[in-house]
Protein backbone atom coordinates (compact mmCIF):
# COMPACT_ATOMS: atom_id res chain seq x y z
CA UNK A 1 0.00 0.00 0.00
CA UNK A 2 1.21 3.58 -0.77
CA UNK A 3 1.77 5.76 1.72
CA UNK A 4 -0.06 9.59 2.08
CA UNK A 5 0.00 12.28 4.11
CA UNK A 6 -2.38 12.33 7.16
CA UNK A 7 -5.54 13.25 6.62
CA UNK A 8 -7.00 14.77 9.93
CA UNK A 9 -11.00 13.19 10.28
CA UNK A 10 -13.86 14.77 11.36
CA UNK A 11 -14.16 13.29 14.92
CA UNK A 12 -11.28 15.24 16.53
CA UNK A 13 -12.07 16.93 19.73
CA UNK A 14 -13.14 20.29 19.81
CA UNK A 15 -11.62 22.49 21.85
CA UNK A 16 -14.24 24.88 22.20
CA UNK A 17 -14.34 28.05 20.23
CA UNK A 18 -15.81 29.64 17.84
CA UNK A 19 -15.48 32.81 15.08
CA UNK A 20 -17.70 35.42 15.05
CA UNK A 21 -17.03 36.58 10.91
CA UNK A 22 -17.32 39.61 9.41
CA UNK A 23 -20.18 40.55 7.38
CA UNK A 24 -19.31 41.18 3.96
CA UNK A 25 -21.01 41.05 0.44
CA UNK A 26 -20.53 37.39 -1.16
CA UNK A 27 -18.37 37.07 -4.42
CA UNK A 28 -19.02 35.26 -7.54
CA UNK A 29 -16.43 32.04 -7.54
CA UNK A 30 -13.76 31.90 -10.64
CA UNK A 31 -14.21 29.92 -13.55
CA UNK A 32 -13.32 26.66 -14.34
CA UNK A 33 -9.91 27.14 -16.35
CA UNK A 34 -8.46 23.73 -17.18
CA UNK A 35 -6.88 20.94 -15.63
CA UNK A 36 -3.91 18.74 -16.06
CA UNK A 37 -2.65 15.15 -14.89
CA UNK A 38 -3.51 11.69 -14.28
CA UNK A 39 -2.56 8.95 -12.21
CA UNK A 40 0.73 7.13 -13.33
CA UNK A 41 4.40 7.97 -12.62
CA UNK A 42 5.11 9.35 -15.94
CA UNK A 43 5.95 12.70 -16.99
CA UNK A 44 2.70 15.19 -15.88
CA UNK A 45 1.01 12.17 -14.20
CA UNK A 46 0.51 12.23 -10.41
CA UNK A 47 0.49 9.91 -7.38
CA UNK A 48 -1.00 12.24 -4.88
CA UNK A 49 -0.12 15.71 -5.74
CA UNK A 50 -0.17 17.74 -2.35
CA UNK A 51 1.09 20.93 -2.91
CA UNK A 52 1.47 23.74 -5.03
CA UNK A 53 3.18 26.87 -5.77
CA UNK A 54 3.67 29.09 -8.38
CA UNK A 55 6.76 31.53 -9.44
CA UNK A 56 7.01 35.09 -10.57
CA UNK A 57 7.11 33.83 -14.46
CA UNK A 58 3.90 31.96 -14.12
CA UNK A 59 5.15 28.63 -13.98
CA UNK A 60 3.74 25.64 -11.41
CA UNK A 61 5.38 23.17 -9.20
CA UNK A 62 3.78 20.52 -7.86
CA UNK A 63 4.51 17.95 -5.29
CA UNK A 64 4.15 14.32 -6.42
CA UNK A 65 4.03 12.67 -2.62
CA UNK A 66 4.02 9.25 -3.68
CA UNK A 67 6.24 9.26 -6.61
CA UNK A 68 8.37 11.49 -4.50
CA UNK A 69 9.19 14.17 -6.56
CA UNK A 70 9.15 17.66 -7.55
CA UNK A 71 7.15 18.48 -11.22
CA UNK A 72 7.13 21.67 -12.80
CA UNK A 73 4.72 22.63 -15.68
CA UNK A 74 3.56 25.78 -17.62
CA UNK A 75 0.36 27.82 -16.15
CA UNK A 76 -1.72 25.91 -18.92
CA UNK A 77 0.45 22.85 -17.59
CA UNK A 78 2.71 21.73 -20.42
CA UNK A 79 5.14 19.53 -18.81
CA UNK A 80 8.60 21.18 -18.44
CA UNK A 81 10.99 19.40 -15.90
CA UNK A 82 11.24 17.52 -12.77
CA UNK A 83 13.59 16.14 -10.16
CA UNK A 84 13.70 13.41 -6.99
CA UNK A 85 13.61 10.29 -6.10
CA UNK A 86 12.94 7.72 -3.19
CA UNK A 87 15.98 8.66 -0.57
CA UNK A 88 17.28 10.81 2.03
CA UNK A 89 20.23 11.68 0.50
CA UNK A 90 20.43 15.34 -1.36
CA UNK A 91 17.69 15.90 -3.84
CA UNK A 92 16.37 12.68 -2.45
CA UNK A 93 12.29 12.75 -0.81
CA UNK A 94 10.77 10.59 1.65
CA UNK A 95 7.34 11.89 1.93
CA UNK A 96 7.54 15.81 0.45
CA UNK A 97 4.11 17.69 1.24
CA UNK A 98 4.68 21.55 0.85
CA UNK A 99 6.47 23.37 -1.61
CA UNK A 100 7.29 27.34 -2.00
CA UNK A 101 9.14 29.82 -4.51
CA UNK A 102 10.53 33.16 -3.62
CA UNK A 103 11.88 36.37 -5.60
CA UNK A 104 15.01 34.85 -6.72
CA UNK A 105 12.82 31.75 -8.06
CA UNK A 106 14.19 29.42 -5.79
CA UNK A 107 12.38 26.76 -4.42
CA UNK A 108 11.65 24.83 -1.00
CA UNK A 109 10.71 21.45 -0.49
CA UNK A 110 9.68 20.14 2.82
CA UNK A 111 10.37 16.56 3.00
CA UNK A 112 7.62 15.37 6.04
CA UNK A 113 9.52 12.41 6.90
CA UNK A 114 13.47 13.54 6.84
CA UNK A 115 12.32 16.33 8.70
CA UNK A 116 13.84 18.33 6.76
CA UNK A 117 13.29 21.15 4.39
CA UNK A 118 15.60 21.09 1.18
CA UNK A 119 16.21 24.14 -1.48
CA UNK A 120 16.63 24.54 -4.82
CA UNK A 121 16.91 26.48 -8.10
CA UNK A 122 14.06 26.77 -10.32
CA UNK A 123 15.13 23.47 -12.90
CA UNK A 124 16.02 21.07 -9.54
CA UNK A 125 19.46 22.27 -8.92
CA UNK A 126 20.22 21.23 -5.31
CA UNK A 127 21.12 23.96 -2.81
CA UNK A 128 21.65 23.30 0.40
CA UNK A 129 18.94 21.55 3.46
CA UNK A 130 18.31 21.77 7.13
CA UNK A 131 16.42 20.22 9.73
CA UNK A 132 16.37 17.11 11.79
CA UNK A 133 14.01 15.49 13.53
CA UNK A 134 13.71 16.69 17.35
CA UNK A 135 12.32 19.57 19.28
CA UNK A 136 15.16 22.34 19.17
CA UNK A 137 15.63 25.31 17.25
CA UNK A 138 15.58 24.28 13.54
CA UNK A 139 14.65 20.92 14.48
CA UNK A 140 11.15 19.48 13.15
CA UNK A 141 8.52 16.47 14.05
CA UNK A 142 6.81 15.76 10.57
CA UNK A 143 6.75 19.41 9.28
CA UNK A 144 4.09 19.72 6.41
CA UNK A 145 3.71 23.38 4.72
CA UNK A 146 6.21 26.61 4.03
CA UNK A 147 6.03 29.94 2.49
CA UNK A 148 8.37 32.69 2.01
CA UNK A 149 7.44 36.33 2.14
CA UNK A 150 9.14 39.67 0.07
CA UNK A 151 12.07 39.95 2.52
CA UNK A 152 12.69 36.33 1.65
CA UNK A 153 12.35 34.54 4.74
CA UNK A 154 10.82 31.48 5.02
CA UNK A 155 7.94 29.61 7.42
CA UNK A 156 7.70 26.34 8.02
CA UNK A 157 4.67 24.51 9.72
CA UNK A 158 6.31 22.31 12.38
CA UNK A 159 3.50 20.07 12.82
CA UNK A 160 4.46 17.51 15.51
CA UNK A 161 5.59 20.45 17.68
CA UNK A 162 2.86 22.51 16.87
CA UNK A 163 4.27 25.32 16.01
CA UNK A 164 5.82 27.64 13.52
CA UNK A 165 9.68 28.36 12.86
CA UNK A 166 11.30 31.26 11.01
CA UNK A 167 14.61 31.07 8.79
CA UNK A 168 16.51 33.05 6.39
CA UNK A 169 16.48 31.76 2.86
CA UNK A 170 19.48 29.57 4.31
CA UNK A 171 18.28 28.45 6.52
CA UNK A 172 19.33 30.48 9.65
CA UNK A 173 16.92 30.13 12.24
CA UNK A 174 15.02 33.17 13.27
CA UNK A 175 11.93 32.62 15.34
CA UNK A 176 9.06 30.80 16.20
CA UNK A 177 5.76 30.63 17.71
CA UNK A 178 2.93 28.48 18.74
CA UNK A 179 2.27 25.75 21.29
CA UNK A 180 -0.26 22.80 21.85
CA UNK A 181 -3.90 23.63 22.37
CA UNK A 182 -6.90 25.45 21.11
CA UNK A 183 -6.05 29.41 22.16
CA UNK A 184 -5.43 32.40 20.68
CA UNK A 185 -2.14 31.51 18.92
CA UNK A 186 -1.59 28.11 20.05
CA UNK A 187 -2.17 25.17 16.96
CA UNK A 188 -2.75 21.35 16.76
CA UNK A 189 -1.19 20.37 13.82
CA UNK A 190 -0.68 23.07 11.86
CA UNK A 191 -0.63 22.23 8.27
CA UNK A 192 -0.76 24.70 5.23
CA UNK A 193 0.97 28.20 5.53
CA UNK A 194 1.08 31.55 3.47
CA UNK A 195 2.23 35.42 3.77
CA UNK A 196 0.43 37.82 1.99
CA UNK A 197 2.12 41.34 0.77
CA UNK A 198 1.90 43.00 4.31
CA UNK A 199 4.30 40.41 5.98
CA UNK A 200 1.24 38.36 7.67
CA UNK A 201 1.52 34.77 8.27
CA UNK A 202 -1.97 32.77 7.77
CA UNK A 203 -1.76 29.02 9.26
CA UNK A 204 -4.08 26.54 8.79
CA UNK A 205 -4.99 24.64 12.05
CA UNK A 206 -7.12 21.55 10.81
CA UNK A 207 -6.80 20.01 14.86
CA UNK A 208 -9.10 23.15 15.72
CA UNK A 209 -10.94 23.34 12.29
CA UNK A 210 -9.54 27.58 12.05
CA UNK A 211 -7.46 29.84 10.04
CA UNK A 212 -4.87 31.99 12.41
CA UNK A 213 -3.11 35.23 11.34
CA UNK A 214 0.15 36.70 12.61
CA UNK A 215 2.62 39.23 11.80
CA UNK A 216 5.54 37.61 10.57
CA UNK A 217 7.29 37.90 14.26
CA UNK A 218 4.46 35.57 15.37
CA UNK A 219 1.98 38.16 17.20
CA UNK A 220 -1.04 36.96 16.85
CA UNK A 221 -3.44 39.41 15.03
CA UNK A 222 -6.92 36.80 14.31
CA UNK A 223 -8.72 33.84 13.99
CA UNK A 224 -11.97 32.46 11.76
CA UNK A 225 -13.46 29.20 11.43
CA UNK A 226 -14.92 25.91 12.87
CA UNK A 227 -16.62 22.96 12.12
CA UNK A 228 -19.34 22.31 9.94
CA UNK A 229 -20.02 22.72 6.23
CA UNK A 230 -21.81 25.89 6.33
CA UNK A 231 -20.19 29.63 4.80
CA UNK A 232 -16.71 29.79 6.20
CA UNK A 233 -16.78 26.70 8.45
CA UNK A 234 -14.78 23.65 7.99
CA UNK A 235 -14.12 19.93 7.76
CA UNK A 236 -10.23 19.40 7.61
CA UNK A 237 -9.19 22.77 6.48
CA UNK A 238 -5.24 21.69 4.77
CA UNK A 239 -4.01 24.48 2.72
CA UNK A 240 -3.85 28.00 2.28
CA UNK A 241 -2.56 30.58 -0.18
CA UNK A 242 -3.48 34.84 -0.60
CA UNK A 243 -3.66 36.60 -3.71
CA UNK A 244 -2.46 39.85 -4.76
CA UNK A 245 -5.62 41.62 -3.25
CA UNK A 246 -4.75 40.16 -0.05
CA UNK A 247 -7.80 37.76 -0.17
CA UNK A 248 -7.31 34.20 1.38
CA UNK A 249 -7.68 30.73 -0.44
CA UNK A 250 -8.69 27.58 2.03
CA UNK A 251 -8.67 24.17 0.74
CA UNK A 252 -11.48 22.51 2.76
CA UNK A 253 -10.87 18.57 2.26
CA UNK A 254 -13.74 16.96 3.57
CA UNK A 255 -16.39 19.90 1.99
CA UNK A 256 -14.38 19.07 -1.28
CA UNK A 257 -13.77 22.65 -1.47
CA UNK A 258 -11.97 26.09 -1.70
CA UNK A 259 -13.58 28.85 0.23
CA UNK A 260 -12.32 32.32 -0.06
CA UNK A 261 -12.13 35.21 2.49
CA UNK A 262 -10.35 38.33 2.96
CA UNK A 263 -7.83 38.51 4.79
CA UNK A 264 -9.66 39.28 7.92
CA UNK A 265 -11.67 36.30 7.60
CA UNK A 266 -14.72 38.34 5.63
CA UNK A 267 -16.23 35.49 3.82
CA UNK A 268 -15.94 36.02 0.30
CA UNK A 269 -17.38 32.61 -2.04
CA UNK A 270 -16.59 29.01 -2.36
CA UNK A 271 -16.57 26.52 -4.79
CA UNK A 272 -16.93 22.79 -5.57
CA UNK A 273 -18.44 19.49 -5.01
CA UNK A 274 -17.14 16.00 -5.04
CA UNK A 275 -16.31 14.36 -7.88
CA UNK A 276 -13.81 14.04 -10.65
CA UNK A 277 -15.82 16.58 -12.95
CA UNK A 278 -14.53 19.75 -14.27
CA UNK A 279 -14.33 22.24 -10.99
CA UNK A 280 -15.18 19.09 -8.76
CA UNK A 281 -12.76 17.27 -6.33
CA UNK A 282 -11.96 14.35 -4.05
CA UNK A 283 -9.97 15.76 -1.16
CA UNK A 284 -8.66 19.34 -2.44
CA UNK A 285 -4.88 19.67 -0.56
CA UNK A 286 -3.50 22.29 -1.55
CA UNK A 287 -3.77 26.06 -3.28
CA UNK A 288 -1.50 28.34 -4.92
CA UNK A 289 -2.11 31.52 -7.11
CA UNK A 290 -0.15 33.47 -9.53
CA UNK A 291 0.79 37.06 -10.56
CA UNK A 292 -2.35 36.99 -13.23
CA UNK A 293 -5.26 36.43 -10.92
CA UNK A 294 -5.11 32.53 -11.37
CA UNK A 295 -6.10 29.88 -8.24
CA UNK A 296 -3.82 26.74 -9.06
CA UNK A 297 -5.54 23.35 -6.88
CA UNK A 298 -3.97 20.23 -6.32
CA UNK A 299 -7.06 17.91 -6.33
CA UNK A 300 -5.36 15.10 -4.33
CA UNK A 301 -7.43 11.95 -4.97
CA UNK A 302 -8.47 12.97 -8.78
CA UNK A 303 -4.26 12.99 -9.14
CA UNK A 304 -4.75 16.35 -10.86
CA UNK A 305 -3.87 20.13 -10.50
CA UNK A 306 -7.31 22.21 -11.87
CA UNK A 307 -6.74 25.83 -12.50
CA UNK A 308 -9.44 28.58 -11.99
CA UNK A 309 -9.63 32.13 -12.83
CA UNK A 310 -11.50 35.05 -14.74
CA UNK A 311 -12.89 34.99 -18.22
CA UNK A 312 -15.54 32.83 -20.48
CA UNK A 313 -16.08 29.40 -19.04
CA UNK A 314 -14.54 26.88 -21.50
CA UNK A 315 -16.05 23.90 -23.25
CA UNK A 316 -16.05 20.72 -21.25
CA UNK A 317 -13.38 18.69 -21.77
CA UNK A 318 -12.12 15.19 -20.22
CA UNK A 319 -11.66 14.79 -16.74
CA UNK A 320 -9.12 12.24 -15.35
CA UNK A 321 -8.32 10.64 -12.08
CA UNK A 322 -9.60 8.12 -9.81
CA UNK A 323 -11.66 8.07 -6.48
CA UNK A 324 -9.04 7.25 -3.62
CA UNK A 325 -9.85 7.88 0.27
CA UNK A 326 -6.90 7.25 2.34
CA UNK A 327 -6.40 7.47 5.74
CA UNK A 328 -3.54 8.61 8.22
């Protein structure tokens, strides 16, 4: 049996809070783009895509968890490269989840099980690593997501210490914040992570079903969210990404779908059902958007990324993918 990242159920315990949103007027959702991938271990086929990101040119990367590897394809997803293989050695993945770019178009791999995040150029090149698995500055228990904001520095979701560190694009520690529970700026499992153009840090918390925002120094500024599958609640919120407007993206796995708010938790629209039809999914993990206005998902158990934006809706074309629930 294949391996996957954790999916966190819908029994957890709650911990007894709730978000009060802000009113706001609704949004129409984007359009159904396109969609690329299938599941296999060729070139733009998937095993579990999990994350997502996007650089300055356009272009898409997508972690392939169980194939263990990085792809990277074209905004209308032409296939262009990809690097990694089963290992812990350099370039090597055990389980990656999240993946980032910055400025420079550099790009950062967390690898769950080496504990480890690893860097590299834009084609695969390796950089440099760090992290090992323990509780110490620098040191991880299965992280899952990172970002990077304008200055360059980079966030990583430490999600068996429940927390979140800080480094320089080298990987120089910096900071961190967060500890065990359901408060204002404490996390259970923190999974996806993004900055928007202000600095702020938004974490997704799917062990108290919430969004938090911080300043990128950890003070905590917010919350929104909690269970259900009504306007900005959630079942196994994962990932998270902003957009140039500073609105907020929210994969919401076991809704099967993306809910958007702004970036004080305002809710904004959502979209999608399950199912392997155009804008449908089977356990949404991840989001990423680009420079242009476009909202990038990795549609785990369909093994495909589905792109949504502005413009005419296109005519229906073929969906691929197969129905997969798997448990961690």
């Amino acid at each position: 049996m294949t391996s996957s990242p954790w999916r966190f159920g819908i029994g957890l315990t709650l911990l007894g809070f709730a978000s009060i949103l802000p009113a706001t007027v609704r949004a129409q959702p984007p359009v159904y783009l396109t969609q690329w991938g299938s599941l296999g271990s060729g070139d733009g086929q998937f095993n579990n895509p999990v994350g997502v990101a996007t650089d300055a040119a356009g272009n898409v990367y997508v972690v392939d968890y169980d194939n263990r590897r990085i792809e990277k394809f074209t905004g209308t997803g032409a296939f262009l490269t990809q690097w990694g293989s089963l290992g812990s050695g350099e370039g090597q993945f055990l389980h990656p989840t999240g993946v980032a770019t910055d400025a420079a178009g550099d790009i950062y791999v967390v690898d769950q099980s080496s504990h480890r995040v690893e860097k590299f150029t834009g084609t695969g090149t390796y950089l440099t690593q760090w992290g090992s698995f323990g509780a110490g500055n620098g040191q991880f228990v299965y992280p899952f997501g990172v970002a990077t904001d304008a200055a360059g520095d980079v966030y990583v979701t430490d999600s068996g210490n429940n927390r979140i560190q800080k480094f320089t694009s080298m990987g120089d520690y910096l900071t961190q914040w967060g500890t065990y529970g359901g408060g204002d700026g404490q996390l259970s499992s923190p999974a996806g992570v993004a900055t928007d153009a202000s600095g702020d840090v938004y974490v997704v918390d799917p062990g108290t079903y919430r969004i938090q925002k911080f300043t990128g120094t950890g003070t905590y500024l917010t919350q929104w969210g909690f269970p259900g599958v009504g306007d900005g609640q959630f079942l196994s919120p994962y990932g998270v990404a902003t957009d140039g407007a500073g609105d907020v993206y929210v994969t919401d796995q076991y809704n099967h779908r993306i809910q958007k708010f702004t970036g004080a938790g305002a809710y904004l629209t959502q979209w999608g059902t399950q199912g392997t039809g155009d804008g449908q999914f089977n356990y949404p993990t991840a989001v990423a958007t680009d420079a242009f206005g476009n909202i990038y998902v990795a549609d785990q158990s369909n093994h495909r990324i589905q792109k949504f934006g502005s413009g005419p809706t296109p005519t229906k074309g073929t969906s691929w993918g197969c129905l997969k629930t798997l448990y961690r």
